[in-house]
Every structure is written in structure tokens, then in C-alpha cells.
Protein backbone atom coordinates (compact mmCIF):
# COMPACT_ATOMS: atom_id res chain seq x y z
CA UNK A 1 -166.63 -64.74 70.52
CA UNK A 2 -166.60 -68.21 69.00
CA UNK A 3 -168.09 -66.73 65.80
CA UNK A 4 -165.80 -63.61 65.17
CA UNK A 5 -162.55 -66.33 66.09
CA UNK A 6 -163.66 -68.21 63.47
CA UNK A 7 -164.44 -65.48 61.24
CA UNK A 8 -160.86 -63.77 61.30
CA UNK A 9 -159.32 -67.58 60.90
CA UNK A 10 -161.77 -67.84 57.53
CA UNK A 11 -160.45 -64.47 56.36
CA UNK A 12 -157.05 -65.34 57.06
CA UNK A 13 -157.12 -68.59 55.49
CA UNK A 14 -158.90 -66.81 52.45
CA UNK A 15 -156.32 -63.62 52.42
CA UNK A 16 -159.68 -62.14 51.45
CA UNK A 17 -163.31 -60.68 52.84
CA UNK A 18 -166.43 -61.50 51.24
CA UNK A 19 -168.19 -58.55 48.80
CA UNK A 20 -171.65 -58.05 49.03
CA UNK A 21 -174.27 -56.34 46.64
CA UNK A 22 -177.64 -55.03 46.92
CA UNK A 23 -179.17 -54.84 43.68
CA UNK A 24 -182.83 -54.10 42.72
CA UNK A 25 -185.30 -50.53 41.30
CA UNK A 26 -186.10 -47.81 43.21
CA UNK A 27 -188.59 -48.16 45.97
CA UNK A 28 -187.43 -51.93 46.24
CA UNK A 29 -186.22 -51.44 50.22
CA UNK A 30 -182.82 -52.53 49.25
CA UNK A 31 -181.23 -49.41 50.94
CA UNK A 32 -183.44 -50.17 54.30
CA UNK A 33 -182.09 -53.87 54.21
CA UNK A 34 -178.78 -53.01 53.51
CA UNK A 35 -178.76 -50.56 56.41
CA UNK A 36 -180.01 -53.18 58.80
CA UNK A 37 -177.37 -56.13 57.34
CA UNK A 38 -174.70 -53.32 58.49
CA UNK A 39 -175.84 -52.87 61.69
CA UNK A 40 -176.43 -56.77 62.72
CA UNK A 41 -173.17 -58.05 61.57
CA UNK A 42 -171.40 -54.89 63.12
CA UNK A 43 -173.17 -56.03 66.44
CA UNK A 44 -172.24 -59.50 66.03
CA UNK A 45 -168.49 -58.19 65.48
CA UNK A 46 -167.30 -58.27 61.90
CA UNK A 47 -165.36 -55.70 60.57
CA UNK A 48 -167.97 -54.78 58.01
CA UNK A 49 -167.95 -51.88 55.45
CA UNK A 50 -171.32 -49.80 54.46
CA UNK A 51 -170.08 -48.18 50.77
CA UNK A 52 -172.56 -47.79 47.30
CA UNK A 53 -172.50 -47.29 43.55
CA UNK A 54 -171.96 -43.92 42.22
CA UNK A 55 -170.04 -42.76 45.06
CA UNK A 56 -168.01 -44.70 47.76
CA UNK A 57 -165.01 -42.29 47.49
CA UNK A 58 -164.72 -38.61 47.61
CA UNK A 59 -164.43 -38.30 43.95
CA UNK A 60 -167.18 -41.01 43.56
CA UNK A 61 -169.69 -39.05 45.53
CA UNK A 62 -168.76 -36.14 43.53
CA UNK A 63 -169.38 -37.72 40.40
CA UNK A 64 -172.68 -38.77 42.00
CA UNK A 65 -173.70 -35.52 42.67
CA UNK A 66 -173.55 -34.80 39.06
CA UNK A 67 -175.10 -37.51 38.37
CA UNK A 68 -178.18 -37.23 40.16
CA UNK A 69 -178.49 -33.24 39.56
CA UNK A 70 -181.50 -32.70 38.31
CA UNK A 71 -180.57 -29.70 36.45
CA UNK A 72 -178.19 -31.73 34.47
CA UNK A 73 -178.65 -32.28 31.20
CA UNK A 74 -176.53 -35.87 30.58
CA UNK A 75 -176.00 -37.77 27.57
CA UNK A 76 -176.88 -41.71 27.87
CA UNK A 77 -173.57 -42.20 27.04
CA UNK A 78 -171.75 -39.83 29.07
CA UNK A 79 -173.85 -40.83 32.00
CA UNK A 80 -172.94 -44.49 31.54
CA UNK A 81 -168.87 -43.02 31.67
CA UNK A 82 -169.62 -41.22 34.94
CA UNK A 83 -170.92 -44.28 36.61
CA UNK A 84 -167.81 -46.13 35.51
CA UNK A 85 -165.50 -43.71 35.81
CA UNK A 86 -167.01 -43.40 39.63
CA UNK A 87 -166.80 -47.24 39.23
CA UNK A 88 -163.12 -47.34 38.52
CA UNK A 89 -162.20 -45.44 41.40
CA UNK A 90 -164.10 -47.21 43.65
CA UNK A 91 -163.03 -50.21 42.92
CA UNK A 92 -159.19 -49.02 43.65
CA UNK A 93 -159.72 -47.01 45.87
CA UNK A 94 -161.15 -48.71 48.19
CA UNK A 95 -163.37 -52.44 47.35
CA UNK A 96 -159.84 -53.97 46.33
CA UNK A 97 -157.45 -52.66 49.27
CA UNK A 98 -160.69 -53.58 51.58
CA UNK A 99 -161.15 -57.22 50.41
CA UNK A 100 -157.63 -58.04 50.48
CA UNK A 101 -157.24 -57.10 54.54
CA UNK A 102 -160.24 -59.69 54.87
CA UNK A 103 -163.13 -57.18 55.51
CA UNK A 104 -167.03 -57.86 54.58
CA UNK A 105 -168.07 -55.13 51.77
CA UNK A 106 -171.85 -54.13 51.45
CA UNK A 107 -172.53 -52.24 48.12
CA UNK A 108 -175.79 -50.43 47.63
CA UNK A 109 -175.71 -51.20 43.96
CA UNK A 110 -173.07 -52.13 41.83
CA UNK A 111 -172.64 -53.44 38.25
CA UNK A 112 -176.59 -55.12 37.38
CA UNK A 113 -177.48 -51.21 38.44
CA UNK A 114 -175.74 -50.01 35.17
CA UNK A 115 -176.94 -53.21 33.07
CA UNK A 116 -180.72 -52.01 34.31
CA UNK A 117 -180.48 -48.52 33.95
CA UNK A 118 -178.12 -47.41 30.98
CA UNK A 119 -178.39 -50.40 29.05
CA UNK A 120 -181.97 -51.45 28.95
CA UNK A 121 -182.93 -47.63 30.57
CA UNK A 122 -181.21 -45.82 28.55
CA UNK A 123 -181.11 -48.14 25.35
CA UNK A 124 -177.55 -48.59 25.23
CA UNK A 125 -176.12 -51.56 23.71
CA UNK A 126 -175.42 -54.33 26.65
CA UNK A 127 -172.51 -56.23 25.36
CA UNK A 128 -171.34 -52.38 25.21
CA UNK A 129 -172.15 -51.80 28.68
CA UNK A 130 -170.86 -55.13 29.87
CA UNK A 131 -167.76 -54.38 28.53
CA UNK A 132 -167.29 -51.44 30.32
CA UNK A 133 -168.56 -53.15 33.40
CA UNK A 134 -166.00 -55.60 32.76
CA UNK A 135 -163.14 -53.08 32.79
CA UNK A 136 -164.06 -50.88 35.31
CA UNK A 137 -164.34 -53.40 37.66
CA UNK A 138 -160.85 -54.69 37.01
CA UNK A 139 -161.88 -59.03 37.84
CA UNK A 140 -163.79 -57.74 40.90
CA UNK A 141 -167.02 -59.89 41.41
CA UNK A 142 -169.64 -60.04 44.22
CA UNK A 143 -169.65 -62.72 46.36
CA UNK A 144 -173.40 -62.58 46.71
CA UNK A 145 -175.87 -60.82 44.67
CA UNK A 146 -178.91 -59.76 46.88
CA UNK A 147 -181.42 -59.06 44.09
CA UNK A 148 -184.99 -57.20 45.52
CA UNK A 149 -188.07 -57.72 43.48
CA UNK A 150 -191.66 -56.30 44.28
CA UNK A 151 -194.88 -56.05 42.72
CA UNK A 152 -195.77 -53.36 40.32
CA UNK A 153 -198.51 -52.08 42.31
CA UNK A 154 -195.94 -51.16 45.50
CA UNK A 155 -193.20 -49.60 42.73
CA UNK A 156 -196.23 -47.31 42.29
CA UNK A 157 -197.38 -46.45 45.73
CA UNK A 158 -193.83 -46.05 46.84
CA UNK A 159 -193.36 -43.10 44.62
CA UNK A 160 -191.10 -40.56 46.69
CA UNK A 161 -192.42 -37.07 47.30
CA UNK A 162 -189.09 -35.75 46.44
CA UNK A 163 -187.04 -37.51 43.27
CA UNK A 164 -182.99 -36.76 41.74
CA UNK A 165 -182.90 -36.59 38.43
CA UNK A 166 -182.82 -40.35 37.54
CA UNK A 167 -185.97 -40.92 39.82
CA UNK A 168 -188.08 -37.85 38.76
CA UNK A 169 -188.47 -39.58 35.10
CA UNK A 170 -191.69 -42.39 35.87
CA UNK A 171 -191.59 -43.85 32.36
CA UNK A 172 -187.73 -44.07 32.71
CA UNK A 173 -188.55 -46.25 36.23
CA UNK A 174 -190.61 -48.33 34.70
CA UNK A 175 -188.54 -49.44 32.15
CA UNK A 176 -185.50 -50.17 34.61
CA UNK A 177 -187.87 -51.56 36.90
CA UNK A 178 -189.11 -54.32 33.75
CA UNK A 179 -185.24 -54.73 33.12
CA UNK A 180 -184.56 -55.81 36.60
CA UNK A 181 -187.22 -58.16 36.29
CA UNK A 182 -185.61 -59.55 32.89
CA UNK A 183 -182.20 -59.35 34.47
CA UNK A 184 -183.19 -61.57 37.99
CA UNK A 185 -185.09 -64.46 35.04
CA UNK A 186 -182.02 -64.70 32.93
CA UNK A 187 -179.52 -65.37 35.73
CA UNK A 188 -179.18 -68.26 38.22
CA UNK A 189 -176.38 -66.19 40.07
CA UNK A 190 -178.64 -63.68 42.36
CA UNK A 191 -180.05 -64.81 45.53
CA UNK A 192 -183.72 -62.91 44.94
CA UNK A 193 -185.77 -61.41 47.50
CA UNK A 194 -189.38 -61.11 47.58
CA UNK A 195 -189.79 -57.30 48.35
CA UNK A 196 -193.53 -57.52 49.31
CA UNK A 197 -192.51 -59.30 52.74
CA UNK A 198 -192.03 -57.04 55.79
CA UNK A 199 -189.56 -55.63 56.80
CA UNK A 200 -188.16 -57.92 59.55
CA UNK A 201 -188.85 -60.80 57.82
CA UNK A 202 -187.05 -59.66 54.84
CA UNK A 203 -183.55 -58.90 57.30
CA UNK A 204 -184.44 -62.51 58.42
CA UNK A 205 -184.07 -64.03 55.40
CA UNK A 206 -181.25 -61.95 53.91
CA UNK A 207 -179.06 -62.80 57.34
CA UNK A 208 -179.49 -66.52 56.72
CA UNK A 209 -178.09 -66.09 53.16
CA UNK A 210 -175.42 -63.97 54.46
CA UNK A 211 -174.25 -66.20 57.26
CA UNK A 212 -174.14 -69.26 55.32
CA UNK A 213 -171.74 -67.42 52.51
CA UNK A 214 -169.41 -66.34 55.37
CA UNK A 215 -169.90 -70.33 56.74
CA UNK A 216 -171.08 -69.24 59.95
CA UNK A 217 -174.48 -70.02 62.08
């Protein structure tokens, strides 16, 4: 009780909640982590919110679905739109209104996704993509960036069975998985996991960074 108290007095004090990313390629166990964050602070008592990038909102998940069609054929650059224009609406819709009543926000994914994957993935220019980023976003920055990073022998063996259309190209993953790698060396602002750790002791590590951002142990 002493820690959710002292959790709404913080938020109060702060007339805003705390916003959360999970960032990192495909296969990274980002999504597993994530999961499990949501589920230990919801336990604990903190009005938390589970949301992700494309999607979040009924028009964002629509846009994701085109997205991730694989019978889609999408530009580079109208596939770097969709994600902001999903990104937009997001962000209005429902990461602003959410922060300001003091809630914690955990986004599967958020702007470092569209750095990785249109800019260096696609080969789009990334002062073009930042600027985007920039307006889509609207002043909106994470809190904490959770950034996961594993070896390139488990990106391999974790291929899935089944892929959407962004996962189903391998040469494409590799390249996004070489720009996340670029991305986590050229920035001191991402709290980086190491992805080859199991499972438990990854959620172990990731709630100590956590707690300490919300100034709570």
C-alpha cells in the first residue's frame, strides 16, 4: 500500500505518468518482457497501460493490418507515412490524454522502430525520417528506452514458422537487425538489455530499471 500511496502522490506532484518503450529486432523477446513488466506492476497496483507501435487505437490497428499484409505491395515511403500517420493518432488519441491523468505507458515499439526499419531498412534518408518522427510525435518522448540486443546466432534460430510481411523478408531482418545494433552504439539514452539472458532474469533486471525511474523500491 505504501508503494502505490506514494506512487499516486509522485504522479500528482508530476501532473504526469511515466512512458515506457520497448525497442529492439524481431525475435529479440521484447514483446515477452513487455508482457511480463505489465503484469508485475499491475499486481503491485499501478494503473499501467499495455499499448504498441503501429496500432494502439482502432484506426492504428487498422493501419497495422495494412501494414503487415503480406499481400501488400507498399512503397518505402508510403510505408514510412502509415507508421506515422498510425503514429499521429496514437499519440492523441491516447499516449497524451494517458500521461497527463498520471498513468504508466508501455509501448511495444515506438519511434527507434521506424529509425531501424524505414530508414536504415528501407534506405530512407534519416534526418528525413527523424523529422517525421519529430512531428508525429508532437514533443512526446519516452521516459525510458528499453533497448533488447541478442546475438546473431539466436536472431537466426528464432526464425518464426509463420512471418507478416515485414518479417517474411530475411535479408530485410538482417539489415534492421545491424541498424539496431548501430542505433543502441550511437546513443547513451537507451537502457540496453542483453537478450541472451533468460527469461526471468531478463524481467529481473528490466523491473529494477523500471522501479528506480518511477523512484520506488
Amino acid at each position: 500500500m505504501f508503494i502505490i500511496k506514494f506512487y499516486k502522490i509522485l504522479c500528482m506532484s508530476k501532473r504526469r505518468g511515466f512512458f515506457i518503450v520497448f525497442e529492439g529486432p524481431d525475435r529479440s523477446g521484447k514483446t515477452t518482457q513487455i508482457n511480463l513488466l505489465f503484469d508485475f506492476l499491475k499486481k503491485k497496483g499501478f494503473d499501467v497501460i499495455l499499448t504498441r507501435e503501429p496500432g494502439g487505437t482502432d484506426v492504428g490497428e487498422k493501419i497495422r493490418e495494412i501494414i503487415l499484409d503480406p499481400s501488400n505491395k507498399i512503397s518505402p515511403l508510403c510505408e514510412l507515412f502509415l507508421y506515422e500517420a498510425s503514429r499521429v493518432q496514437h499519440i492523441n488519441q491516447k499516449i497524451k490524454p494517458l500521461l497527463s491523468e498520471g498513468k504508466i505507458i508501455l509501448c511495444d515499439r515506438f519511434t527507434l522502430a521506424t529509425e531501424a526499419y524505414q530508414g536504415y531498412g528501407r534506405g530512407i534518408d534519416i534526418e528525413t525520417v527523424k523529422t517525421l518522427n519529430d512531428i508525429a510525435t508532437d514533443g512526446i518522448k519516452p521516459d525510458l528506452i528499453i533497448g533488447f540486443k541478442i546475438k546473431k546466432e539466436d536472431y537466426i534460430k528464432r526464425k518464426r514458422e509463420t512471418a507478416d510481411r515485414i518479417e517474411q523478408d530475411d535479408a530485410f531482418g538482417e539489415i534492421v537487425f545491424k541498424a539496431y545494433e548501430k542505433i543502441y552504439l550511437s546513443r547513451n539514452d537507451i537502457f540496453v538489455v542483453d537478450g541472451s539472458l533468460s527469461i526471468d532474469e531478463i524481467h529481473e533486471v528490466i523491473k529494477k530499471e523500471v522501479l528506480k525511474l518511477i523512484n520506488v523500491f
